[in-house]
Protein backbone atom coordinates (compact mmCIF):
# COMPACT_ATOMS: atom_id res chain seq x y z
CA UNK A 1 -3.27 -17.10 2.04
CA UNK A 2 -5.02 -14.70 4.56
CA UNK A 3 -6.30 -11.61 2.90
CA UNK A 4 -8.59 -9.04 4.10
CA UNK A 5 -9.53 -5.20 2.99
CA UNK A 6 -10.77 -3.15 5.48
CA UNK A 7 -11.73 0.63 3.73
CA UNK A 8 -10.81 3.04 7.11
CA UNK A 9 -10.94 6.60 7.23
CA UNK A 10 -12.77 9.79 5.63
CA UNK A 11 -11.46 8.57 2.10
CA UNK A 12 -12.27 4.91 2.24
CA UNK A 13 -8.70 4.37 1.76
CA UNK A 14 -8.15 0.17 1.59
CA UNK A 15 -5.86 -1.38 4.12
CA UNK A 16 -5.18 -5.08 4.00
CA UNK A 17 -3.99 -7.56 6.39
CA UNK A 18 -2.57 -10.53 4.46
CA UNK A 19 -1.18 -13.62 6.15
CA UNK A 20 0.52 -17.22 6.28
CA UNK A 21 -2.22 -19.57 6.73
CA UNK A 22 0.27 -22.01 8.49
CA UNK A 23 2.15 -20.13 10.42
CA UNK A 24 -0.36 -16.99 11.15
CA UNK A 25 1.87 -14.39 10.60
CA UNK A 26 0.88 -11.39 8.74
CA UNK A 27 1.45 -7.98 7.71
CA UNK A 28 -0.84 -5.10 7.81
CA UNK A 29 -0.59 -2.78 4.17
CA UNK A 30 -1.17 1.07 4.23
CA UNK A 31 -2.71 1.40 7.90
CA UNK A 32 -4.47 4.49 6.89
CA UNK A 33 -6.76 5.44 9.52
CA UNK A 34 -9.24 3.66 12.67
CA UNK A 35 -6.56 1.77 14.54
CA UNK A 36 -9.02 -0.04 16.42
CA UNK A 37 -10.77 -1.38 13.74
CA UNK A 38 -7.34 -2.77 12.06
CA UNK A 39 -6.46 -4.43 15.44
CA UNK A 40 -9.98 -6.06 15.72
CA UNK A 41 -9.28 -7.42 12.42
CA UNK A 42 -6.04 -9.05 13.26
CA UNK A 43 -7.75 -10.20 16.65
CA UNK A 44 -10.35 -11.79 14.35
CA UNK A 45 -8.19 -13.52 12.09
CA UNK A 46 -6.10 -14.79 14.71
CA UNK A 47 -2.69 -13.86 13.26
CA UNK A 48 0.49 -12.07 14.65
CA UNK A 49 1.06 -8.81 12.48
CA UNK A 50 5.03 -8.87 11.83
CA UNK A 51 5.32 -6.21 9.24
CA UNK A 52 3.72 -2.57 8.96
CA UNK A 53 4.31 -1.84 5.27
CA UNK A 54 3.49 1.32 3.60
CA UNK A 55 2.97 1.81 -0.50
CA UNK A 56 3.74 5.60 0.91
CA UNK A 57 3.53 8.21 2.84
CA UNK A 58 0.71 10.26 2.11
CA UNK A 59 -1.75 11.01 5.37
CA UNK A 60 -4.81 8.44 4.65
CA UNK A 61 -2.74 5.59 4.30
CA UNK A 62 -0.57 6.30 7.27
CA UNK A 63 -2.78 7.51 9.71
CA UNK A 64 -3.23 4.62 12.08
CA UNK A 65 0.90 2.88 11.59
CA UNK A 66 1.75 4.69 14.98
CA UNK A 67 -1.07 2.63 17.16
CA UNK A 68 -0.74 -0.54 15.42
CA UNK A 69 2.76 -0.66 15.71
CA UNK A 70 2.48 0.23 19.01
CA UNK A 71 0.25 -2.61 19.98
CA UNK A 72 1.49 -5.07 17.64
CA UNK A 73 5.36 -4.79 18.07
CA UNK A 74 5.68 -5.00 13.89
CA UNK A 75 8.52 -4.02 11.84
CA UNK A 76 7.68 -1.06 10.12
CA UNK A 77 8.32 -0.41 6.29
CA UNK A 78 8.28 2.22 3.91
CA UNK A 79 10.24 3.57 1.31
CA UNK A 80 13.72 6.05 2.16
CA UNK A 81 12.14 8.53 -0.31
CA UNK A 82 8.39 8.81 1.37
CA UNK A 83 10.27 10.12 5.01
CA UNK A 84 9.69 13.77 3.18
CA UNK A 85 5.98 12.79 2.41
CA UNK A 86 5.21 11.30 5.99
CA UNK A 87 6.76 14.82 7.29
CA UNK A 88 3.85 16.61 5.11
CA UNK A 89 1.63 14.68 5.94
CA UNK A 90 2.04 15.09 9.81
CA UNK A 91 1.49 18.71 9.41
CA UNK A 92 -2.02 18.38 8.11
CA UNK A 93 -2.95 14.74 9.10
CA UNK A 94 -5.45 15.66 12.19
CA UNK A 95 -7.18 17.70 9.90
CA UNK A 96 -8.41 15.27 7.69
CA UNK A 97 -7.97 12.55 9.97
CA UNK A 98 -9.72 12.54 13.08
CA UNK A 99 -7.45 9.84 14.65
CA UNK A 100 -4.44 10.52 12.44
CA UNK A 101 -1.31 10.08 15.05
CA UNK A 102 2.40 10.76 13.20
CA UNK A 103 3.82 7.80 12.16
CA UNK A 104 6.99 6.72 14.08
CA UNK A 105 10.60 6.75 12.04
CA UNK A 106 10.65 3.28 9.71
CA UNK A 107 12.59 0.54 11.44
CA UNK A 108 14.12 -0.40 7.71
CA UNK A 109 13.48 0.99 4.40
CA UNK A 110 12.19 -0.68 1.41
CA UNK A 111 13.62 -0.99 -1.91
CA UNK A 112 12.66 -2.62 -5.52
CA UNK A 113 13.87 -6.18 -5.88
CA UNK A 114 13.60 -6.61 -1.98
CA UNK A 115 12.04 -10.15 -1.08
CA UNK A 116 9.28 -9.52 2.02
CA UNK A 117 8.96 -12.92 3.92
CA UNK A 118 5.42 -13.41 5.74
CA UNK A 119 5.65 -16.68 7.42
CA UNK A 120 5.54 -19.06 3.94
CA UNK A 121 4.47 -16.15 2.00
CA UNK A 122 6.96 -14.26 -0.73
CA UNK A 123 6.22 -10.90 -1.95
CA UNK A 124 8.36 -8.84 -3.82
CA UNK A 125 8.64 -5.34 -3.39
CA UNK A 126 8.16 -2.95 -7.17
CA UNK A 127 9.39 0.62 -7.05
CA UNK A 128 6.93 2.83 -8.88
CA UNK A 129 7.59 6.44 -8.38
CA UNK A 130 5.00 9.35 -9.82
CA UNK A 131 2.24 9.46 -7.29
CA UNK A 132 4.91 9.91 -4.91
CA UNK A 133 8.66 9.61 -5.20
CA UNK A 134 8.70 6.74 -3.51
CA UNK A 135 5.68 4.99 -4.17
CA UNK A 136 6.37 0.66 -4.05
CA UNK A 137 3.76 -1.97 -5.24
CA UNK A 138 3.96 -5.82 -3.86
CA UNK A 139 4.03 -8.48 -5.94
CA UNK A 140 3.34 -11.79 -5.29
CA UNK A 141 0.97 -15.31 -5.38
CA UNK A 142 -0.93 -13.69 -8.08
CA UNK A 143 -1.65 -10.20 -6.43
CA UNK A 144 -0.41 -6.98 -6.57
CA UNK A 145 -0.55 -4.48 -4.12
CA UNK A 146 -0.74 -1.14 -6.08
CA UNK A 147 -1.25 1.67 -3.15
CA UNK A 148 -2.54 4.62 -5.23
CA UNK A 149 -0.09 4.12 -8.40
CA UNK A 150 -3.09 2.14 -10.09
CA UNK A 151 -6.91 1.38 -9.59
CA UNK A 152 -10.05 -0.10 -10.78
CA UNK A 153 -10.04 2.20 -14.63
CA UNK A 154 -7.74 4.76 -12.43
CA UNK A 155 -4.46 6.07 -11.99
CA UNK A 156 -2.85 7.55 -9.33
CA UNK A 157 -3.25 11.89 -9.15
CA UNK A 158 0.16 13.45 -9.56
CA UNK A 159 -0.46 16.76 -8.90
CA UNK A 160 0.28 16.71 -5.27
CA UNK A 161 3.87 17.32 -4.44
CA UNK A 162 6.35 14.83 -5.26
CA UNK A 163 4.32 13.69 -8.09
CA UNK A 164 5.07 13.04 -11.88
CA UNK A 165 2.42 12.45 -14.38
CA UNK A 166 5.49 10.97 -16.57
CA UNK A 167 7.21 8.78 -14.19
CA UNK A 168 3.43 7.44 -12.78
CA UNK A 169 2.94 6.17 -16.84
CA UNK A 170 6.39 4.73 -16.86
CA UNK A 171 6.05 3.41 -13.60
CA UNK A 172 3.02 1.39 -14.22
CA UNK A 173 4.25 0.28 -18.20
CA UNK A 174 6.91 -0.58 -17.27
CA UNK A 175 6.50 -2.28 -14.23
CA UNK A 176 2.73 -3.60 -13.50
CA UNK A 177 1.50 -3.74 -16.88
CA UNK A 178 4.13 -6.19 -17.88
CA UNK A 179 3.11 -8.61 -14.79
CA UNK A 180 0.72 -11.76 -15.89
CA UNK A 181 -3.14 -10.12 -16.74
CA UNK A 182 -4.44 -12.29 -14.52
CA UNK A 183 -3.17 -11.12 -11.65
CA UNK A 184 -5.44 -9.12 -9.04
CA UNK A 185 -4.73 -5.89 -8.57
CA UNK A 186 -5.54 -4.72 -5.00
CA UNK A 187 -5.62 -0.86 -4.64
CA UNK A 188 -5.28 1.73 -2.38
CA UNK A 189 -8.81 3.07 -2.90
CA UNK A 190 -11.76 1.25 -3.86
CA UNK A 191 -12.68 -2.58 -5.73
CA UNK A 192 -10.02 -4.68 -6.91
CA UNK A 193 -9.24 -5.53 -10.70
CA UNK A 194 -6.66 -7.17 -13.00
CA UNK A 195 -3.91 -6.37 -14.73
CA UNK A 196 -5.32 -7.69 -17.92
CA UNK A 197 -8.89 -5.24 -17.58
CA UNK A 198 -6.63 -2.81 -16.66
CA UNK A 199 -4.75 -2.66 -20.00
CA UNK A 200 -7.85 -3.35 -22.17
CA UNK A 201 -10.53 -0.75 -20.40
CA UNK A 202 -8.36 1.82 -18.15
CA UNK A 203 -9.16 4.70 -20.47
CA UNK A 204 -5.79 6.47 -18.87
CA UNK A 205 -3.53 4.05 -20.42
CA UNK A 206 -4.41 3.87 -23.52
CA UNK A 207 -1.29 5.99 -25.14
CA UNK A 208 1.24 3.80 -22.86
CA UNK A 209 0.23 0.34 -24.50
């Protein structure tokens, strides 16, 4: 597997381009910000960027979808409930984002359960509302893409609207914590982790284990 973290933008906000090895096909997670960075990437790495998939909607992690789906022709994916987010953050985005461009409408919408297909690569798509309403993780070949629903001894702020401090702790119990502890947990912000530090030293989730 192909996997890269590039932190972009005024908030350092991680966006990954992960790919088939064999076939060279990839997909480009949370393209928050610095378009032409992200595209050097994918020049770099030599891979064809089918799918633009967003954790959600918020304005540093969708900053730069617009020009790299532009250039790249990919299949963009987000959530049905994050089209109210993306609208919010379009009113605001060049403020915070000096080359935030609206993100076009989604060409299909994600659910949980749905199986994403990146050349020989599976991931599966986890719904975790509370950051956002329609925050998704992606799961698969012992990763976990966790947007901002879970970091390295964080959580994901829920006081934004949208957000639910309840449904962000039943979110991750329920559906992250009870994935394998080795698995890697790549966030939207910041270094990576696992599952298993997570449940043993995240001081946050100490009353949901």
């Amino acid at each position: 597997m192909i996997l890269k973290v590039l932190p972009v933008g005024p908030f350092s906000e991680n966006t990954y381009v992960v790919g088939c090895e064999t076939t060279k096909e990839a997909a480009v997670v949370d393209a928050g910000a610095e378009a032409g960075r992200i595209l050097k990437l994918v020049d770099e790495l030599g891979v064809k960027v089918k799918l633009l998939i967003n954790t959600h909607g918020h304005v540093d992690h969708i900053g730069a979808v617009a020009t790299v789906k532009e250039r790249t022709k990919a299949i963009f994916a987000i959530h049905e409930k994050e089209i109210a987010v993306m609208k919010g953050s379009a009113l605001y985005g060049s403020s915070v984002i000096p080359d935030f461009i609206e993100a076009p409408k989604p060409d299909t919408f994600l659910k949980g359960g749905d199986v994403l297909e990146i050349g020989t690569l599976r991931f599966t798509v986890i719904e975790t509302p509370g950051h956002t309403p329609g925050a998704v993780c992606l799961y698969g070949h012992g990763v976990v893409f966790t947007g901002d629903t879970l970091f390295n001894m964080g959580v994901g702020r829920t006081d934004l609207p949208g957000g639910s401090w309840a449904h962000l702790m039943n979110s991750i119990k329920s559906k992250l914590l009870i994935l394998p502890e080795e698995t890697v947990i790549l966030p939207g912000h910041g270094p990576h982790s696992t599952i298993g530090q997570e449940k043993r030293q995240n001081t946050f989730l100490r009353s949901t284990i």
